[in-house]
Protein backbone atom coordinates (compact mmCIF):
# COMPACT_ATOMS: atom_id res chain seq x y z
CA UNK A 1 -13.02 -10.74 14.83
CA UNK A 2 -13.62 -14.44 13.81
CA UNK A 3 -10.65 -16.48 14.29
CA UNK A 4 -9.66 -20.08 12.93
CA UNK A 5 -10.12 -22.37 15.64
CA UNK A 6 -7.34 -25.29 16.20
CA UNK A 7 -10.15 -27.22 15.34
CA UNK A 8 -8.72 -26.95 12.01
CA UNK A 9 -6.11 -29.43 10.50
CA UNK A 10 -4.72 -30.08 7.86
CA UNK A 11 -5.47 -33.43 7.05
CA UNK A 12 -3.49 -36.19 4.66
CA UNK A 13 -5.88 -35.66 1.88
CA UNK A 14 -4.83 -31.77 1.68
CA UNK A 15 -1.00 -32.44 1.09
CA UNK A 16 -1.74 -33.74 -2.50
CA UNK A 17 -2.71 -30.28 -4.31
CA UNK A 18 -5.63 -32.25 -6.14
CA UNK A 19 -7.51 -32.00 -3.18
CA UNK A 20 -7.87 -28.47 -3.75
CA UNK A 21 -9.05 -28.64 -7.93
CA UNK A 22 -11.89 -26.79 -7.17
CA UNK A 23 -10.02 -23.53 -7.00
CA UNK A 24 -7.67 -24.26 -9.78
CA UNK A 25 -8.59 -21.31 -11.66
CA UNK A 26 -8.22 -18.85 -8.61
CA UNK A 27 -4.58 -20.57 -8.24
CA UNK A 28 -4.26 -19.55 -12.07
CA UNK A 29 -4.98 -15.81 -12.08
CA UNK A 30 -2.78 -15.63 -8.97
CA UNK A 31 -0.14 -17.05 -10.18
CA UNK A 32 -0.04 -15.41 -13.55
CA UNK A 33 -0.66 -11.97 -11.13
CA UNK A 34 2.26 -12.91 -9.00
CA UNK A 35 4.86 -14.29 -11.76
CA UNK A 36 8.27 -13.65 -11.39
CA UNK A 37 7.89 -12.31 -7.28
CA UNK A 38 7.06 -15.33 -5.51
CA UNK A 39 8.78 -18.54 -5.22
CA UNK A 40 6.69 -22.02 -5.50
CA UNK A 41 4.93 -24.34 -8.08
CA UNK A 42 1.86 -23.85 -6.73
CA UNK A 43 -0.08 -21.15 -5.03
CA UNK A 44 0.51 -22.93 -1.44
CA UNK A 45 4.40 -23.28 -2.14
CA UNK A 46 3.97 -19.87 -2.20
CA UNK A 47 2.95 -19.12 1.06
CA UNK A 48 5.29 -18.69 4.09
CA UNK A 49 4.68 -20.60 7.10
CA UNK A 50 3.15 -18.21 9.12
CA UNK A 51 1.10 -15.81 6.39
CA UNK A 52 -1.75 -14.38 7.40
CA UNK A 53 -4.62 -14.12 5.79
CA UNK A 54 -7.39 -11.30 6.18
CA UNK A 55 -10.81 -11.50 4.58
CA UNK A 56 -11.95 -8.53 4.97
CA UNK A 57 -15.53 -9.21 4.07
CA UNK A 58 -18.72 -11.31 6.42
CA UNK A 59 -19.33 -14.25 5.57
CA UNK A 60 -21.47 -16.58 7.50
CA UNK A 61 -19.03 -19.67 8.57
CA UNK A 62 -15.89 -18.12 7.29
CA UNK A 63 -12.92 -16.91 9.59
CA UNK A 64 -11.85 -12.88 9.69
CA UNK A 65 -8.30 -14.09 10.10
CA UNK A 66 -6.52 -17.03 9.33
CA UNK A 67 -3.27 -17.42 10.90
CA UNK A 68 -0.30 -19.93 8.73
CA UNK A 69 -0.34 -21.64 5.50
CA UNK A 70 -1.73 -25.69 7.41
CA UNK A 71 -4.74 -23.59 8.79
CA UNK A 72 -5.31 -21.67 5.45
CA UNK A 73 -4.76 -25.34 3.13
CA UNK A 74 -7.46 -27.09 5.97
CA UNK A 75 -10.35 -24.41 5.50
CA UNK A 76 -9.78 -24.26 1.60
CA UNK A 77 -9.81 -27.97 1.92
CA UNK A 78 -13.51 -27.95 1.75
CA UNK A 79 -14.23 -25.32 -0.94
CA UNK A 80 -14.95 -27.88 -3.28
CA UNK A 81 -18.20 -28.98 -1.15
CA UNK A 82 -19.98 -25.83 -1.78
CA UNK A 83 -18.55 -24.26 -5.22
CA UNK A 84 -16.62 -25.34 -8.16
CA UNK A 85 -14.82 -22.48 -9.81
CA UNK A 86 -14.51 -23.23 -13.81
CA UNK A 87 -13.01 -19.75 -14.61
CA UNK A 88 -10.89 -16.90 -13.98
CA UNK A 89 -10.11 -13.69 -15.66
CA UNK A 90 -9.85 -10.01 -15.39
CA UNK A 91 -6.65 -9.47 -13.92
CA UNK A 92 -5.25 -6.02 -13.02
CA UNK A 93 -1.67 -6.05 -10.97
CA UNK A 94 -1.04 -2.63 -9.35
CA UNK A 95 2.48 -2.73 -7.72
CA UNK A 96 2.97 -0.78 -4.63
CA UNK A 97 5.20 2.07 -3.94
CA UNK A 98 5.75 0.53 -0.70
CA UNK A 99 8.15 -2.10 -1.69
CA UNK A 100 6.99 -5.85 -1.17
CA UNK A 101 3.25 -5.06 -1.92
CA UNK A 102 0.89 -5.95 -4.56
CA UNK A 103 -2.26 -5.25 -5.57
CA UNK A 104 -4.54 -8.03 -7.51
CA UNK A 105 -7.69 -7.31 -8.71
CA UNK A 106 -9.19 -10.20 -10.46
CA UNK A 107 -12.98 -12.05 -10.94
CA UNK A 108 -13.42 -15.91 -10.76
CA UNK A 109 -16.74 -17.91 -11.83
CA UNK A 110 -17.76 -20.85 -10.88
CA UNK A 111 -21.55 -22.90 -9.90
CA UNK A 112 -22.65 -23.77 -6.73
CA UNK A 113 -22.49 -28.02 -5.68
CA UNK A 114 -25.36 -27.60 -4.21
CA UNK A 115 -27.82 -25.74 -6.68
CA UNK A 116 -25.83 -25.69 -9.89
CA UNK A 117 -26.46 -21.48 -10.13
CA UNK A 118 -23.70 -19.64 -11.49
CA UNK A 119 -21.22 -17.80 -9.49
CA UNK A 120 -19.17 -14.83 -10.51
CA UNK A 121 -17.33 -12.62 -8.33
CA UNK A 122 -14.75 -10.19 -8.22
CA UNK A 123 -11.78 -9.44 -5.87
CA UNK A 124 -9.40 -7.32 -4.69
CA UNK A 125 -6.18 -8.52 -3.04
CA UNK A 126 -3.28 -6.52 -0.86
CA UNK A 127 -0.56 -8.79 -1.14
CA UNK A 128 2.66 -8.33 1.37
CA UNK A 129 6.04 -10.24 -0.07
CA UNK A 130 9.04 -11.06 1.82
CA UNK A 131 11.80 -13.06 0.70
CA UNK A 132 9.76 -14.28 -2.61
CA UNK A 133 6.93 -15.36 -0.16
CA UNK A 134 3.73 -14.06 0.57
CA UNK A 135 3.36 -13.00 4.32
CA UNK A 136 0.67 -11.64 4.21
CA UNK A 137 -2.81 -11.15 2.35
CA UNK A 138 -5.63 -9.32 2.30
CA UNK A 139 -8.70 -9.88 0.90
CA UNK A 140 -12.40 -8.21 -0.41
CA UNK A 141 -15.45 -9.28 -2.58
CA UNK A 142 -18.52 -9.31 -3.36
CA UNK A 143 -19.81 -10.58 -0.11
CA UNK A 144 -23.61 -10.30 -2.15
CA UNK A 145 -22.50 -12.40 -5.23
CA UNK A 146 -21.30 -15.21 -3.26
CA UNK A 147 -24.38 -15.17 -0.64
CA UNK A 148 -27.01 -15.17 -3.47
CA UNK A 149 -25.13 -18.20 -5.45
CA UNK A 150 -24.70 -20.17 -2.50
CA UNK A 151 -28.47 -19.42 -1.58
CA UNK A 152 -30.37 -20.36 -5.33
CA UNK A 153 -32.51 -22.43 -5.17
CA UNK A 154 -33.90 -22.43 -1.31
């Protein structure tokens, strides 16, 4: 499995959320998904310390596992560079029998930086709670949707 390296720091820039306004409408459908069972005004407040994160998908350049929120905050730092999200929608919460857990299942769209080709995707996310934080996270998409927007045009 792909690890973040401690290459990876969170730098001055990523403490102001604006850094991040690329993703704005993922933060949206999550926290509308996640209302009333985690604690934070935005979608990093609402990550504990040490959450890991799981994308369980290949992606060429992106980690298998990210370990704490500071790692997590320093590789979205650079979404922005690559795709601008203008969208979110289709949101389905499934709550868990297992108590803390919840299901998302949600699509985002978006255009490339690069290319200007449109981006839709859809995902579905295991979400672990614990003490109105989010410990944990796991994640799948369309590994083909994002791969052929971030590829138009070459």
């Amino acid at each position: 499995m792909t690890e973040l390296n401690e290459d990876y720091k969170v730098t001055t820039a990523s403490q102001n959320y604006a850094a991040f306004s690329a993703l704005n409408p993922f933060f949206d459908v999550i926290e509308t998904g996640l209302a009333g069972l985690v604690d934070g005004d935005h979608f990093f407040d609402t990550l504990a310390q040490d959450v890991v994160f799981e994308f369980r998908y290949i992606f060429p350049g992106w980690p298998e596992i990210v370990n704490g929120r500071d790692q997590l905050m320093a590789l979205f730092e650079g979404y922005g560079k690559g795709m601008i999200l203008h969208g979110s929608g289709g949101l389905v919460v499934h709550k868990s029998t297992k108590p803390g857990v919840v299901i998302l299942e949600y699509m985002v769209q978006g255009k490339t930086v690069a290319a200007s080709a449109e981006y839709n995707n859809r995902f579905a996310s295991i979400i672990t709670i614990k003490d109105r934080k989010i410990v944990h996270w796991r994640d799948y998409m369309d590994s083909l949707a994002a791969m052929t927007a971030l590829n138009a045009g070459k």
